[in-house]
C-alpha atoms as a PDB file:
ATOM      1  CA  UNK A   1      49.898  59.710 135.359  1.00  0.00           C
ATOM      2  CA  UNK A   2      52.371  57.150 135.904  1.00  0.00           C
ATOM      3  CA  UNK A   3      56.399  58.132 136.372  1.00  0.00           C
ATOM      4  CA  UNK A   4      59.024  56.249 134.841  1.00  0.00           C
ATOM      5  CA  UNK A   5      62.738  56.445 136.662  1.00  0.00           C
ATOM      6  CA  UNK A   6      65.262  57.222 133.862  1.00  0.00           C
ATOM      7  CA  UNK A   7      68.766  55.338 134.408  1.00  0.00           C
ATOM      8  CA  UNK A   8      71.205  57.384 133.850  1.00  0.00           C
ATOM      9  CA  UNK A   9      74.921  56.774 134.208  1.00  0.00           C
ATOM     10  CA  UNK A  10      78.531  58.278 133.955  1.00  0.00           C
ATOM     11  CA  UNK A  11      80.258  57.554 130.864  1.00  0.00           C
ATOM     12  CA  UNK A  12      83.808  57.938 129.330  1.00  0.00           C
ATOM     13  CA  UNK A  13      84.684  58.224 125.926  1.00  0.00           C
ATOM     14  CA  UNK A  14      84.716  55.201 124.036  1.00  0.00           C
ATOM     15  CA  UNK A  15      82.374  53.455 125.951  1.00  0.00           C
ATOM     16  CA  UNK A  16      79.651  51.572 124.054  1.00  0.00           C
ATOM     17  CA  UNK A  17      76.271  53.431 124.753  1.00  0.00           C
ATOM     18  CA  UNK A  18      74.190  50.913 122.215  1.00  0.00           C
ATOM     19  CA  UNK A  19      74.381  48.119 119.764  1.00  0.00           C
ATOM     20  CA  UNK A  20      72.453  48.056 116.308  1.00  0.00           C
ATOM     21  CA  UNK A  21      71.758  48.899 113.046  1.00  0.00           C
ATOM     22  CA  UNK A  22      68.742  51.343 113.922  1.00  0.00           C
ATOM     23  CA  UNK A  23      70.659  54.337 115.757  1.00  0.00           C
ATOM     24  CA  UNK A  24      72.399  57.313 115.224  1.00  0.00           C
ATOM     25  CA  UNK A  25      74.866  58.952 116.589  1.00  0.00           C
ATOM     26  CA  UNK A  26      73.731  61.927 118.128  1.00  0.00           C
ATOM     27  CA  UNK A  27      76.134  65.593 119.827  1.00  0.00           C
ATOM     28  CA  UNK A  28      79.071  63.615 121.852  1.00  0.00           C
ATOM     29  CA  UNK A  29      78.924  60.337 119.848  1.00  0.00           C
ATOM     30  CA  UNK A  30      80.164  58.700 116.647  1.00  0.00           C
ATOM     31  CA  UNK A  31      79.635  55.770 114.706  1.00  0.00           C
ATOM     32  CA  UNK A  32      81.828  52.494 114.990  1.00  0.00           C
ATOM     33  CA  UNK A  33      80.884  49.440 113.098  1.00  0.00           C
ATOM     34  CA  UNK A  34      77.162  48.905 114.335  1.00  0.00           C
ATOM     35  CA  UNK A  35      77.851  50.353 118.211  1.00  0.00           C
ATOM     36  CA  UNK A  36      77.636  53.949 119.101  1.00  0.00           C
ATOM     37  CA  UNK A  37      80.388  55.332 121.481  1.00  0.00           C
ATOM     38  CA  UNK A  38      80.972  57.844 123.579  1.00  0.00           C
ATOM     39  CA  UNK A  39      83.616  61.213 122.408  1.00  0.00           C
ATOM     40  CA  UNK A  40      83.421  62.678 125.871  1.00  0.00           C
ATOM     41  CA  UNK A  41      83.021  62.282 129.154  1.00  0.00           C
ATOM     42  CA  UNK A  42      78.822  62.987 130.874  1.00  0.00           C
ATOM     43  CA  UNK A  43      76.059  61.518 131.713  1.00  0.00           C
ATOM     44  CA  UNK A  44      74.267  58.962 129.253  1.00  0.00           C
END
């Protein structure tokens, strides 16, 4: 059983998270043109 280290990092909001077409925006993010962004401040 192998372990993979997860990145994580602080974000603020309106910080880009991800680019493209094949995401949605999940609790905390919204939809801008083909990027999701950050609404609050936490760990992404």
């Amino acid at each position: 059983m192998t372990k993979e280290k997860i990145e994580r990092r602080i974000v603020i909001p309106g910080e880009g998270i991800v680019k493209g077409e094949n995401y949605l925006p999940g609790e905390g993010t919204e939809k801008k043109g083909d990027e999701i962004v950050t609404t609050r401040y936490g760990l992404a």
